[in-house]
C-alpha atoms as a PDB file:
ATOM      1  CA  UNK A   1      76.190  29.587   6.731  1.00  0.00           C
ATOM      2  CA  UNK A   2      72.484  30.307   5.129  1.00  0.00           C
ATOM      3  CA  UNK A   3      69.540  31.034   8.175  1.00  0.00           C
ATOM      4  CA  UNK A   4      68.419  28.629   9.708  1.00  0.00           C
ATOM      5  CA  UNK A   5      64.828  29.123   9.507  1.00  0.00           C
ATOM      6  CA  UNK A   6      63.819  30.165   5.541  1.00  0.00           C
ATOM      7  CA  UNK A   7      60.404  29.732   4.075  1.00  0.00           C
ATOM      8  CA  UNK A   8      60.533  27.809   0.860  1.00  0.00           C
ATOM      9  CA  UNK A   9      60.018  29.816  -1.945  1.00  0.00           C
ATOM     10  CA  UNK A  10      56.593  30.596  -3.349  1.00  0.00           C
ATOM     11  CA  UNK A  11      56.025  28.297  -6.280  1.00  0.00           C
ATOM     12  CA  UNK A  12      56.983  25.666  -4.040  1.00  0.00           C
ATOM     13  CA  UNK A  13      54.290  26.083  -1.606  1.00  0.00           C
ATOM     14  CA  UNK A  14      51.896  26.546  -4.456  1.00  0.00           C
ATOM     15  CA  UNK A  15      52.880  23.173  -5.581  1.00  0.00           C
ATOM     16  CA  UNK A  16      52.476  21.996  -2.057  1.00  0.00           C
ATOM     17  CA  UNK A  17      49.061  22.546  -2.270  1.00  0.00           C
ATOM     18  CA  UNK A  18      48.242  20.363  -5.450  1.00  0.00           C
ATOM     19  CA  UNK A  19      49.927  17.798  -3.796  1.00  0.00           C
ATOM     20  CA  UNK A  20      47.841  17.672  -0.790  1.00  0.00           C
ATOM     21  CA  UNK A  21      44.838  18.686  -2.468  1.00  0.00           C
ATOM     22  CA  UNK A  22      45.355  15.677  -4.527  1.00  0.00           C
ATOM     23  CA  UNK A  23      45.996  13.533  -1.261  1.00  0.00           C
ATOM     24  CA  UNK A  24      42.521  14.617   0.038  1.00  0.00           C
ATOM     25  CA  UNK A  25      40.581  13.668  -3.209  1.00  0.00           C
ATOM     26  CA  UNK A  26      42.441  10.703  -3.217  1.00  0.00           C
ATOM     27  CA  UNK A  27      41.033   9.532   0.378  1.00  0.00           C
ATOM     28  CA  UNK A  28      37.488  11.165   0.019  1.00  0.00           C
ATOM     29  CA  UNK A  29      37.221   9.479  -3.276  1.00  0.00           C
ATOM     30  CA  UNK A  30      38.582   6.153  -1.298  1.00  0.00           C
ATOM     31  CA  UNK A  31      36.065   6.757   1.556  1.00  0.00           C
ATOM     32  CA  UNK A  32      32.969   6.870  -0.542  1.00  0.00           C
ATOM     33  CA  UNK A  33      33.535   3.712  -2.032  1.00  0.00           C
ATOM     34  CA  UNK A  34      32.105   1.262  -0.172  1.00  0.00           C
ATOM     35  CA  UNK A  35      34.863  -1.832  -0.906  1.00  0.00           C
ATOM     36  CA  UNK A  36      38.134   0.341   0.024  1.00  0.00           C
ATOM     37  CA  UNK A  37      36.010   1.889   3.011  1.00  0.00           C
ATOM     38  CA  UNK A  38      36.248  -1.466   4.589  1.00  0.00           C
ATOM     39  CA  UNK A  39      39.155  -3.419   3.431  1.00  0.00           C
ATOM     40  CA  UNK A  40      42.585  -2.180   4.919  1.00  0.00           C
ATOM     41  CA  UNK A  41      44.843  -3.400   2.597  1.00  0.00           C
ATOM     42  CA  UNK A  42      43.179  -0.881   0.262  1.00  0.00           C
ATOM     43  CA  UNK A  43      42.533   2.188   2.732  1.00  0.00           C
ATOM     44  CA  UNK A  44      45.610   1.788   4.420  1.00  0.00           C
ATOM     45  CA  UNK A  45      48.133   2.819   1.626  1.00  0.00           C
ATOM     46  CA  UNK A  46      45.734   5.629   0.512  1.00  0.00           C
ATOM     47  CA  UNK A  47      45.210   7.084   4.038  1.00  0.00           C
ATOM     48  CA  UNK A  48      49.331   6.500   4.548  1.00  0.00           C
ATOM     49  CA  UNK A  49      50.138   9.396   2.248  1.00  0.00           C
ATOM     50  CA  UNK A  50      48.889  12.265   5.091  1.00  0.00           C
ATOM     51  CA  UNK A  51      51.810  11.613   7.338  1.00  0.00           C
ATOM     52  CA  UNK A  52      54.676  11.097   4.980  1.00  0.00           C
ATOM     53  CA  UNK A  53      53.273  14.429   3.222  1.00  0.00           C
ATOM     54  CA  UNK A  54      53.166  15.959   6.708  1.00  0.00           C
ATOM     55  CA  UNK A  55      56.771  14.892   7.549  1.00  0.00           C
ATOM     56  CA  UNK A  56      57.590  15.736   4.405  1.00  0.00           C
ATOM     57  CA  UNK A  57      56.808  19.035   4.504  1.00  0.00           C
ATOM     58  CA  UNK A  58      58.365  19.685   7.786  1.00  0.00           C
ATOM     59  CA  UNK A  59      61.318  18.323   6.661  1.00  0.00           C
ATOM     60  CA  UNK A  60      61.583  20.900   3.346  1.00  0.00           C
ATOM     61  CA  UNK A  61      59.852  24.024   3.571  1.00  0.00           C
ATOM     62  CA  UNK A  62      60.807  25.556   6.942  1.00  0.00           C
ATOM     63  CA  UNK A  63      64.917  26.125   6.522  1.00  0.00           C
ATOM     64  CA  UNK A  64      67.556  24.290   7.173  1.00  0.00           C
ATOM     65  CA  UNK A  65      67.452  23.678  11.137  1.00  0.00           C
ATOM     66  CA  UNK A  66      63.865  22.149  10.727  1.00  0.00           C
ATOM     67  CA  UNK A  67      65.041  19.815   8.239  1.00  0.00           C
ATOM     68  CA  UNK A  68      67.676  18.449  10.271  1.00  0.00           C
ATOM     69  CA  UNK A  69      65.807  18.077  13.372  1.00  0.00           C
ATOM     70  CA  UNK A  70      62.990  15.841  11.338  1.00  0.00           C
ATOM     71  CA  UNK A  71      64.956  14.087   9.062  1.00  0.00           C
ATOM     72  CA  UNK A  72      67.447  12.914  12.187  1.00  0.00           C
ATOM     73  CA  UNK A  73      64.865  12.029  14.267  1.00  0.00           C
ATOM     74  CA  UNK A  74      63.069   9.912  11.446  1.00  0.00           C
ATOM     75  CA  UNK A  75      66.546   8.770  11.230  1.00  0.00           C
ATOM     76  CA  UNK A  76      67.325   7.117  14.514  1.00  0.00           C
ATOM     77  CA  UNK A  77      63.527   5.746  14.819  1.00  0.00           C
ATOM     78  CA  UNK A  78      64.440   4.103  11.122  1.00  0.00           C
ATOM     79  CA  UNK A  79      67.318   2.772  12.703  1.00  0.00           C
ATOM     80  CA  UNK A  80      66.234   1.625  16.099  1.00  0.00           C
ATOM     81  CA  UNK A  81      63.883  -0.421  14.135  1.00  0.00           C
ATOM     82  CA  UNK A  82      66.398  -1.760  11.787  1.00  0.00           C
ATOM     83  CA  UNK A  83      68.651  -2.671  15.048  1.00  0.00           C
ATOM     84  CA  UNK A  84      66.128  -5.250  16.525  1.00  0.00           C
ATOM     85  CA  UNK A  85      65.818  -6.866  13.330  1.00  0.00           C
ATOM     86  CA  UNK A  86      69.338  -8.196  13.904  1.00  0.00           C
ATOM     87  CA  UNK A  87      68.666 -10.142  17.138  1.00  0.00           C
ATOM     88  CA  UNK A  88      72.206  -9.213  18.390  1.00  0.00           C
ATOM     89  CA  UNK A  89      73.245  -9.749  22.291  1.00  0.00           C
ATOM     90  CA  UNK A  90      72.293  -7.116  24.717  1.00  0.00           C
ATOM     91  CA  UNK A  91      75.242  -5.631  25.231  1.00  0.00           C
ATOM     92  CA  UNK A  92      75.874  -5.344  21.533  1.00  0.00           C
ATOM     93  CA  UNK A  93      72.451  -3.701  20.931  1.00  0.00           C
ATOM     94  CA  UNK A  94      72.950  -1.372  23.891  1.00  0.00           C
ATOM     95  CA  UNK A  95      76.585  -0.365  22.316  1.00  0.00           C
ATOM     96  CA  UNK A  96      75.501  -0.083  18.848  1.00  0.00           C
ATOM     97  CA  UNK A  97      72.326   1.671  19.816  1.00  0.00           C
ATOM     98  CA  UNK A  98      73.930   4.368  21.444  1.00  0.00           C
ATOM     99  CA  UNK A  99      77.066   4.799  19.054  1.00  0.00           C
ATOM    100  CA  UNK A 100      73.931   4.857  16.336  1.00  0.00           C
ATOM    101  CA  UNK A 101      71.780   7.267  17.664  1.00  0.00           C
ATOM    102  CA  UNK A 102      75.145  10.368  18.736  1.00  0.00           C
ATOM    103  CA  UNK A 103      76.299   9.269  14.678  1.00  0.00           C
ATOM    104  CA  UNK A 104      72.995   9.838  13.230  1.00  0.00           C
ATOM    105  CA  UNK A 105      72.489  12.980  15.385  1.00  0.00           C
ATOM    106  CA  UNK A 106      75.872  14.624  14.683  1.00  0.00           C
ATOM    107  CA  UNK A 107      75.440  13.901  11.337  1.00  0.00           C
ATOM    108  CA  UNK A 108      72.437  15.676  10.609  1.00  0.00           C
ATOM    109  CA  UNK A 109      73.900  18.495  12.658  1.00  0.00           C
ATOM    110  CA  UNK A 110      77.098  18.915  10.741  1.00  0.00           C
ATOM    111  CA  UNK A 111      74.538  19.401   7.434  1.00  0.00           C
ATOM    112  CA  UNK A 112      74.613  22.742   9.091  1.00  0.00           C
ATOM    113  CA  UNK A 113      78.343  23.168   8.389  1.00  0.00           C
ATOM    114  CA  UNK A 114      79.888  21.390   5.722  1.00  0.00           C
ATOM    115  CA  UNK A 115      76.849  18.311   4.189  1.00  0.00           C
ATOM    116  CA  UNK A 116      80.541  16.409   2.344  1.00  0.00           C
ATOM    117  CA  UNK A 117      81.554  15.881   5.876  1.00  0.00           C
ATOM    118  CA  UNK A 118      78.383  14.986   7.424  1.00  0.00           C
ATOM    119  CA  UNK A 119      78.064  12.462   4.286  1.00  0.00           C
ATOM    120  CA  UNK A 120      81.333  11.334   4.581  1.00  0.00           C
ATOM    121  CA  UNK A 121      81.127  10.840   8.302  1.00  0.00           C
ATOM    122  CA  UNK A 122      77.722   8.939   8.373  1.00  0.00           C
ATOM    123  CA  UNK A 123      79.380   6.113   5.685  1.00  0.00           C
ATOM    124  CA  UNK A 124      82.449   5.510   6.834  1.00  0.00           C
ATOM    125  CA  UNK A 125      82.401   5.887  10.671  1.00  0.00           C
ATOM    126  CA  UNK A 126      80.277   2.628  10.851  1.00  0.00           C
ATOM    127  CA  UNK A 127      82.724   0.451   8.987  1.00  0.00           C
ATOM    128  CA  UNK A 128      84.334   1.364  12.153  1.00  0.00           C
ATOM    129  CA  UNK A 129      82.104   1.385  14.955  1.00  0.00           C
ATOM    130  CA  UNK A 130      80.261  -1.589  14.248  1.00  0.00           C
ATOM    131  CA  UNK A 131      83.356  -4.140  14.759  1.00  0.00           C
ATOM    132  CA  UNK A 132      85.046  -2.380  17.166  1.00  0.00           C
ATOM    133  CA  UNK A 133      81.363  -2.232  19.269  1.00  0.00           C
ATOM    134  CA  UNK A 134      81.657  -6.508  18.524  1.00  0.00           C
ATOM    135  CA  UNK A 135      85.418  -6.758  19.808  1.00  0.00           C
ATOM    136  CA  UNK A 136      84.700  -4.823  23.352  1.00  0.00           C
ATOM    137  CA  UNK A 137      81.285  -6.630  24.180  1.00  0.00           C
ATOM    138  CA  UNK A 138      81.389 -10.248  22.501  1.00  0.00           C
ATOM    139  CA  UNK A 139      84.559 -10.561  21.386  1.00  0.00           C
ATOM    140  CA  UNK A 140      85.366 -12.719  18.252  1.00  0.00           C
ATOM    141  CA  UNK A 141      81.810 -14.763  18.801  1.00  0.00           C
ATOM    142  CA  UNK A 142      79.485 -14.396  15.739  1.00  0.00           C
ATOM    143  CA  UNK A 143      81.987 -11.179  14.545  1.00  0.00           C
ATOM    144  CA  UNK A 144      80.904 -11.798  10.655  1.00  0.00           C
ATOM    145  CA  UNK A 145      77.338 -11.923  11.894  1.00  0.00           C
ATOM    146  CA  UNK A 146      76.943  -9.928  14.169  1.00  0.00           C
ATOM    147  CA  UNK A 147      79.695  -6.993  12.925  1.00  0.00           C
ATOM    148  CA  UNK A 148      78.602  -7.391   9.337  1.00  0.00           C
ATOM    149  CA  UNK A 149      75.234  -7.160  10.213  1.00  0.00           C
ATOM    150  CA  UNK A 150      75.390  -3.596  12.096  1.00  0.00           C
ATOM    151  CA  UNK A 151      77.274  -2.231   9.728  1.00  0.00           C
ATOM    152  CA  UNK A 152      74.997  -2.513   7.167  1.00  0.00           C
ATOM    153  CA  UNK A 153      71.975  -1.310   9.309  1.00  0.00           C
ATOM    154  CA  UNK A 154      74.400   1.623   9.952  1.00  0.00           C
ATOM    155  CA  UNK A 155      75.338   2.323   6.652  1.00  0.00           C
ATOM    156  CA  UNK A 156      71.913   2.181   4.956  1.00  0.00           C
ATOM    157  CA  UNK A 157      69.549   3.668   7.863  1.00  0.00           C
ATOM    158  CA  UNK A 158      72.152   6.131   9.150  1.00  0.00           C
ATOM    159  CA  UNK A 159      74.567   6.534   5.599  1.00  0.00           C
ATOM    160  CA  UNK A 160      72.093   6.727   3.089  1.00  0.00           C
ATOM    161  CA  UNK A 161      69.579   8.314   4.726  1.00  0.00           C
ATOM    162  CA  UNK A 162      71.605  11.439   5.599  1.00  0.00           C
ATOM    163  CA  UNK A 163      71.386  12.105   1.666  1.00  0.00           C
ATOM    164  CA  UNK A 164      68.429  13.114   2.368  1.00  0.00           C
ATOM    165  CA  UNK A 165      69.097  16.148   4.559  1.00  0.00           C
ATOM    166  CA  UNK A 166      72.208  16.847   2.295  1.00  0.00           C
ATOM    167  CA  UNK A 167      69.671  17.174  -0.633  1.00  0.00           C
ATOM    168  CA  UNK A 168      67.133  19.684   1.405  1.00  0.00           C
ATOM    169  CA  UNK A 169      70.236  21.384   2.972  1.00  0.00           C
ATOM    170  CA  UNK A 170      72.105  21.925  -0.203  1.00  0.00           C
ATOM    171  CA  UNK A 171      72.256  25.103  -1.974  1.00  0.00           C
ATOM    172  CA  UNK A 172      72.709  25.630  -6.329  1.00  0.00           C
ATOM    173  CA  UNK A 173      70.403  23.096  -7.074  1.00  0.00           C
ATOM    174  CA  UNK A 174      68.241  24.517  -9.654  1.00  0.00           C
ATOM    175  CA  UNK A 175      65.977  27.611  -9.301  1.00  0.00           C
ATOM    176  CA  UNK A 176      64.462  26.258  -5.959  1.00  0.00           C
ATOM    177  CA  UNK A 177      67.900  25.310  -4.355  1.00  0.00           C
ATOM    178  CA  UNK A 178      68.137  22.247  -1.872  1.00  0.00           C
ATOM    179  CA  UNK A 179      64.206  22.729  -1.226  1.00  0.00           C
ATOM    180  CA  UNK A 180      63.445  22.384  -4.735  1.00  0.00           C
ATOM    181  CA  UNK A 181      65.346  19.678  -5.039  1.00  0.00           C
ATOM    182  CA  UNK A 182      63.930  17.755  -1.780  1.00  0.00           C
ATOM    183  CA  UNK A 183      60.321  18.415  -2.998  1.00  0.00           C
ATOM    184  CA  UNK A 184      60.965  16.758  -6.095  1.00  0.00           C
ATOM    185  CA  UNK A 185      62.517  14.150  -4.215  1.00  0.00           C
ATOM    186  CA  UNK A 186      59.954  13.422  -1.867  1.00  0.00           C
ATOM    187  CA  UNK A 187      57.148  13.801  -4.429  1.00  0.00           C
ATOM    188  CA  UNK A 188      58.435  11.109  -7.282  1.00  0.00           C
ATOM    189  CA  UNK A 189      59.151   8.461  -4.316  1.00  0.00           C
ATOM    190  CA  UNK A 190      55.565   8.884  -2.841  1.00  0.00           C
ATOM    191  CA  UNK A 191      54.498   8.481  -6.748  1.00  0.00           C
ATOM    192  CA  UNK A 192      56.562   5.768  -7.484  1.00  0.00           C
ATOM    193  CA  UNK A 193      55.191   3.776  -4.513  1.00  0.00           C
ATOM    194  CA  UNK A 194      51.365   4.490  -5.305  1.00  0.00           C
ATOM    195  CA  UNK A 195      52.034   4.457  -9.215  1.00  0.00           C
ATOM    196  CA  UNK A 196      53.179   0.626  -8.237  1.00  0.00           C
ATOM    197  CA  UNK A 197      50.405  -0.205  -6.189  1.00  0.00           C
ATOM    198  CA  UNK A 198      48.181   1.205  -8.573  1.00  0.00           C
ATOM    199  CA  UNK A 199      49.959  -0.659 -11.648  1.00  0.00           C
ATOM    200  CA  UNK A 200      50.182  -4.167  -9.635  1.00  0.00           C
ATOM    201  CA  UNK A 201      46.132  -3.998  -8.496  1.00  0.00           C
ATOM    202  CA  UNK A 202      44.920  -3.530 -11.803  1.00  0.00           C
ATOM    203  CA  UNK A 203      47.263  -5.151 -13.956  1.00  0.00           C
ATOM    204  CA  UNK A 204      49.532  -7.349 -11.964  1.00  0.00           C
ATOM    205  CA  UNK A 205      49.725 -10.522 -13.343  1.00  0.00           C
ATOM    206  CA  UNK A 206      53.387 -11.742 -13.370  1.00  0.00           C
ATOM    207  CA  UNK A 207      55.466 -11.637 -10.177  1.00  0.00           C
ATOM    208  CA  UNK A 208      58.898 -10.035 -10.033  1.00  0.00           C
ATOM    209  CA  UNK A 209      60.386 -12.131  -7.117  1.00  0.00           C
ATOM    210  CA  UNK A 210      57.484 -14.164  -5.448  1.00  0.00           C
ATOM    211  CA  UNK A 211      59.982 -15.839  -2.516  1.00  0.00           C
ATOM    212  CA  UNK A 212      60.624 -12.520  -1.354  1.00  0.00           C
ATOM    213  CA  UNK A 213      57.435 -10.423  -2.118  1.00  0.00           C
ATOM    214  CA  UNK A 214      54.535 -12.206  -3.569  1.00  0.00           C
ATOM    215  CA  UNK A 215      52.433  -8.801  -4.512  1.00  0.00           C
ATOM    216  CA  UNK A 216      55.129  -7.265  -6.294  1.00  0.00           C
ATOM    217  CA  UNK A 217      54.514  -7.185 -10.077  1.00  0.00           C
ATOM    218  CA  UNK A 218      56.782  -6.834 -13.088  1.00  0.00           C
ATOM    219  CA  UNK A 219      53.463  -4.951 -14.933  1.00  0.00           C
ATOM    220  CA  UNK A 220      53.306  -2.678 -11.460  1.00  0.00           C
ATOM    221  CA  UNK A 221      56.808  -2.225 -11.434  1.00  0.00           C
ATOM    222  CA  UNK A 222      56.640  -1.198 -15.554  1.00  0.00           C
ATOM    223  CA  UNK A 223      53.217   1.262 -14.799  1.00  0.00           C
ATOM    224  CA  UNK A 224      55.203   2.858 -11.966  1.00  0.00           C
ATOM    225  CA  UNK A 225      58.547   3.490 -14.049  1.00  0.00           C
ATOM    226  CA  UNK A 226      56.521   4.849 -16.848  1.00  0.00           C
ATOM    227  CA  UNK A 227      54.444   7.028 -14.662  1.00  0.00           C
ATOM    228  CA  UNK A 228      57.537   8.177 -12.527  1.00  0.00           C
ATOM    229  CA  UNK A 229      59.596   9.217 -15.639  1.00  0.00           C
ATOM    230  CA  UNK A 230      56.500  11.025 -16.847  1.00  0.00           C
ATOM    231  CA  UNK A 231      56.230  12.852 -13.895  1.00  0.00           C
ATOM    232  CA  UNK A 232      59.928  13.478 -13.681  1.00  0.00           C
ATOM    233  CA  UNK A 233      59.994  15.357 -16.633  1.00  0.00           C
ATOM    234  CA  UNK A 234      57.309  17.645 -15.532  1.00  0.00           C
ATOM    235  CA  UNK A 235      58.685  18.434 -12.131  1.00  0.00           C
ATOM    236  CA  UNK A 236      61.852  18.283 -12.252  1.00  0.00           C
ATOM    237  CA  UNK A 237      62.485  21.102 -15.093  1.00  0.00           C
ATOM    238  CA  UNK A 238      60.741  24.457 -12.734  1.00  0.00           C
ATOM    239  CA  UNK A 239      61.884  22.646  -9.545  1.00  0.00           C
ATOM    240  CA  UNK A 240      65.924  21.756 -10.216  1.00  0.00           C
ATOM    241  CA  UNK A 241      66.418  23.240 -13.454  1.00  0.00           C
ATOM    242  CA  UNK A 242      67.091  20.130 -15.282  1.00  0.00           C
ATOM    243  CA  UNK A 243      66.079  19.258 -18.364  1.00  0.00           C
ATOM    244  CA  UNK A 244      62.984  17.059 -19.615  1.00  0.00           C
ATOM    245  CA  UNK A 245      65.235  13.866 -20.875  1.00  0.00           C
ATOM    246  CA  UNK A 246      67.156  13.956 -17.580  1.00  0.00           C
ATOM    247  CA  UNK A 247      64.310  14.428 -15.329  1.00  0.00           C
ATOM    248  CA  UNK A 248      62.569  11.187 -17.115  1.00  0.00           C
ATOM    249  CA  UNK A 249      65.411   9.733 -16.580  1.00  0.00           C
ATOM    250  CA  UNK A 250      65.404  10.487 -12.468  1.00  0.00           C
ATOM    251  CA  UNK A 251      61.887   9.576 -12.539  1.00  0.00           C
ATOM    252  CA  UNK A 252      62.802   5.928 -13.877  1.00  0.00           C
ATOM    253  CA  UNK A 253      65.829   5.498 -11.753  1.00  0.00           C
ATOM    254  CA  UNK A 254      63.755   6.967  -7.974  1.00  0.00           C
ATOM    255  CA  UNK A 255      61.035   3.639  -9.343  1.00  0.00           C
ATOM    256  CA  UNK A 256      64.136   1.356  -9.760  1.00  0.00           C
ATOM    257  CA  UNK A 257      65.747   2.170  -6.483  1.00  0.00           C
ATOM    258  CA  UNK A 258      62.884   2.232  -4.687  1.00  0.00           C
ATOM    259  CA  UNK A 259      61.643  -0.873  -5.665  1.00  0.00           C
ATOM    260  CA  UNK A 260      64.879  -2.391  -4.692  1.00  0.00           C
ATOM    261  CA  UNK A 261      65.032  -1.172  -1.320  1.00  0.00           C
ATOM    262  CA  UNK A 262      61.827  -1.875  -0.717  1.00  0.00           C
ATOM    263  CA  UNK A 263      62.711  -5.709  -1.764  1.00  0.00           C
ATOM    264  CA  UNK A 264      66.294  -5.743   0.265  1.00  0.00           C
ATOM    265  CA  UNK A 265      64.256  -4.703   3.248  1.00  0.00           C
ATOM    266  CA  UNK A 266      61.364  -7.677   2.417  1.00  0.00           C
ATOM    267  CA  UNK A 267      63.880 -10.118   2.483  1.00  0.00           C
ATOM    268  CA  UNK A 268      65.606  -8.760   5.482  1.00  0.00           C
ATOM    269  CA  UNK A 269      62.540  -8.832   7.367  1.00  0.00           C
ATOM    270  CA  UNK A 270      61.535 -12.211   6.113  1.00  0.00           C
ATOM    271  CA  UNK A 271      65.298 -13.560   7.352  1.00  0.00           C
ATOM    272  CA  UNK A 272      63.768 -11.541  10.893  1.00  0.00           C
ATOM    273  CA  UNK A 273      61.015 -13.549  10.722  1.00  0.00           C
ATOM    274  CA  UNK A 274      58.358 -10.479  10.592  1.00  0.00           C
ATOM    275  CA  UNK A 275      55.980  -8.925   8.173  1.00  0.00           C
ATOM    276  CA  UNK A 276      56.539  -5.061   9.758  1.00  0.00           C
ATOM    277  CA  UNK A 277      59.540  -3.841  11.007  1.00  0.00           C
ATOM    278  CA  UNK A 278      57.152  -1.384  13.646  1.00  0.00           C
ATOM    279  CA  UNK A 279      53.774   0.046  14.143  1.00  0.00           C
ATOM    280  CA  UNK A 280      54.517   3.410  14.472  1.00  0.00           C
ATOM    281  CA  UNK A 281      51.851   4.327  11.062  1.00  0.00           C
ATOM    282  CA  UNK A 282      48.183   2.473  11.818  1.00  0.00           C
ATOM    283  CA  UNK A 283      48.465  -0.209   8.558  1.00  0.00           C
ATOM    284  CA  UNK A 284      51.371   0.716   7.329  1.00  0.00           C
ATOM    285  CA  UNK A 285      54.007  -0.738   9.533  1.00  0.00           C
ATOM    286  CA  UNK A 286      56.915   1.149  11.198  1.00  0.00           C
ATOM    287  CA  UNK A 287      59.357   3.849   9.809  1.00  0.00           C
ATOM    288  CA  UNK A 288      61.304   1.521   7.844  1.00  0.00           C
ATOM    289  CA  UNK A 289      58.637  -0.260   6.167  1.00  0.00           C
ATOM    290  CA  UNK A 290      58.050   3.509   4.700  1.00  0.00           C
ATOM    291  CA  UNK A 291      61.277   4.858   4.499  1.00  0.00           C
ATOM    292  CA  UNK A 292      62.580   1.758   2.644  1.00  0.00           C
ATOM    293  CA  UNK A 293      62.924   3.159  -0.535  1.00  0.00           C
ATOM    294  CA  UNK A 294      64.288   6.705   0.835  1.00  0.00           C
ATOM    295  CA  UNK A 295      67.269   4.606   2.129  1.00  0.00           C
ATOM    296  CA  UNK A 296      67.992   3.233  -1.519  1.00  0.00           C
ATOM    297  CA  UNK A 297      67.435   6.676  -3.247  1.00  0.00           C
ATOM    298  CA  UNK A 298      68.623   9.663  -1.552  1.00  0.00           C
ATOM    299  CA  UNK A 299      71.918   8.479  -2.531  1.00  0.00           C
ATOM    300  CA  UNK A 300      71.648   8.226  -6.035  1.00  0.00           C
ATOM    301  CA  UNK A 301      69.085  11.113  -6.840  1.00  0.00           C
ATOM    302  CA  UNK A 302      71.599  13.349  -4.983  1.00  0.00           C
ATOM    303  CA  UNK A 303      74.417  12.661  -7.649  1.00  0.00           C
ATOM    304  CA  UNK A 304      71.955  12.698 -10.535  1.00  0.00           C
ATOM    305  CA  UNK A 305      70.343  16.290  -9.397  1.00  0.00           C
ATOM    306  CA  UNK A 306      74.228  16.874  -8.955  1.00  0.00           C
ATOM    307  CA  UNK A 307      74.769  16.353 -12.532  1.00  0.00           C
ATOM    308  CA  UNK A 308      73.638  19.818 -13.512  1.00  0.00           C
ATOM    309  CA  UNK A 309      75.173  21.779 -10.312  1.00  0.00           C
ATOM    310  CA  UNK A 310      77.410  24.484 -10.301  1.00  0.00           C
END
């Protein structure tokens, strides 16, 4: 088993610091303009970037053990939130919230071990736990709805999440390793989600599905996949060893992903009959409303930075 406390390597804290140097000319340059100053819907999204960096960073560069602990803890607050969109019967939520909360944490935990068997655990104990939680405290009334519904909360805010700490966990991926890896990660879906906003505020014209998100734009969606595949093929060659074409390609496919999560989890909340899913981030909703596209993601840039593994 590698130590569990390990500083990330030094061209990845160099790297760190563009980042967040960038973030911080970002909001001064937002701050001294008088029109984003005072509208939130601009400074909001701007200003949201410190504490996804922050978590972020916590969650890559300190060794394995810190990633755990932060990415299961962002974890069950993802999917406490994701719970009480379901409007389920006490007794249910109470079940499922506590069956939830031990999977997510053992999960994360067994990343220490053996990350297949945490993966495998966190996708295919909840086809499990979520009926069998129905059967014991409602019986057979509302089973589809009710069962159905849990396990999918479980399976994207507990299953696919856990890629995540898999990814920053993992060893052989690239020059970096698993931290490499997860700063990639983390950087290209921040990007894709400004690149988007960016792309849809000064070009948006056409919407891509107004019923479930009016201020999503194909011509945001198109500025963010070409930006994202730009900047895949710059950092994913010195962080995961791949090469240019396939890091454009992961790039594309983190923009794709994410925008589809971020639209599943519009129209979930519009079926809940709410705009944010929390208020945990001042303007920018709860932990789902930012970890949305994570869910979606992890999954699939896992396999594709697994491509070129050893």
């Amino acid at each position: 088993m590698p130590p569990l406390f390990r500083l990330a390597p030094a061209p990845l804290w160099i790297a760190l610091g563009w980042v967040y140097a960038f973030i911080a000319t970002s909001s001064l340059v937002a701050m001294a303009i008088p029109s984003v100053r005072r509208s939130p819907a601009m400074r909001s999204p701007i200003l949201g970037w410190w504490p996804v960096s922050v978590v972020g960073t916590l969650a890559v560069f300190f060794g394995p053990l810190p990633s755990v602990v932060v990415l299961a803890l962002v974890c069950v607050g993802v999917y406490r939130e994701a719970l009480a969109l379901l409007g389920l019967p006490p007794r249910l939520h109470r079940a499922l919230w506590i069956a939830g909360v031990a999977l997510a944490v053992a999960a994360h935990a067994l990343m220490l071990v053996d990350g297949a068997l945490a993966t495998a655990l966190a996708l295919g104990l909840p086809v499990v736990i979520a009926p069998a939680a129905q059967l014991f405290t409602e019986g057979s009334a509302g089973f589809v709805r009710n069962a159905g519904g849990a396990q999918w909360v479980m399976l994207s805010t507990i299953g696919m999440f856990s890629f995540g700490a898999r990814l920053a966990t993992a060893e052989g991926f690239g020059p970096h390793g698993g931290p490499g890896a997860a700063f990639a990660f983390f950087v290209l879906v921040m990007l894709a989600d400004a690149l988007q906003w960016i792309g849809g505020k000064a070009l948006g014209r056409t919407p891509l599905i107004p019923r479930v998100s009016p201020k999503k734009t194909w011509e945001g969606f198109l500025f963010g996949a070409l930006g994202c595949a730009g900047a895949g093929a710059l950092v994913a060659p010195p962080m995961m060893g791949l090469a240019r074409p396939l890091g454009a390609a992961l790039g594309a496919t983190v923009v794709t992903l994410g925008l589809l999560g971020d639209l599943i989890a519009s129209g979930w909340k519009r079926d809940a009959g709410v705009k944010d899913a929390g208020q945990v981030i001042p303007g920018q909703g709860g932990l789902l409303d930012r970890c949305d596209s994570i869910l979606f993601v992890a999954p699939w840039f896992y396999a594709l930075a697994s491509l070129r593994r050893p």
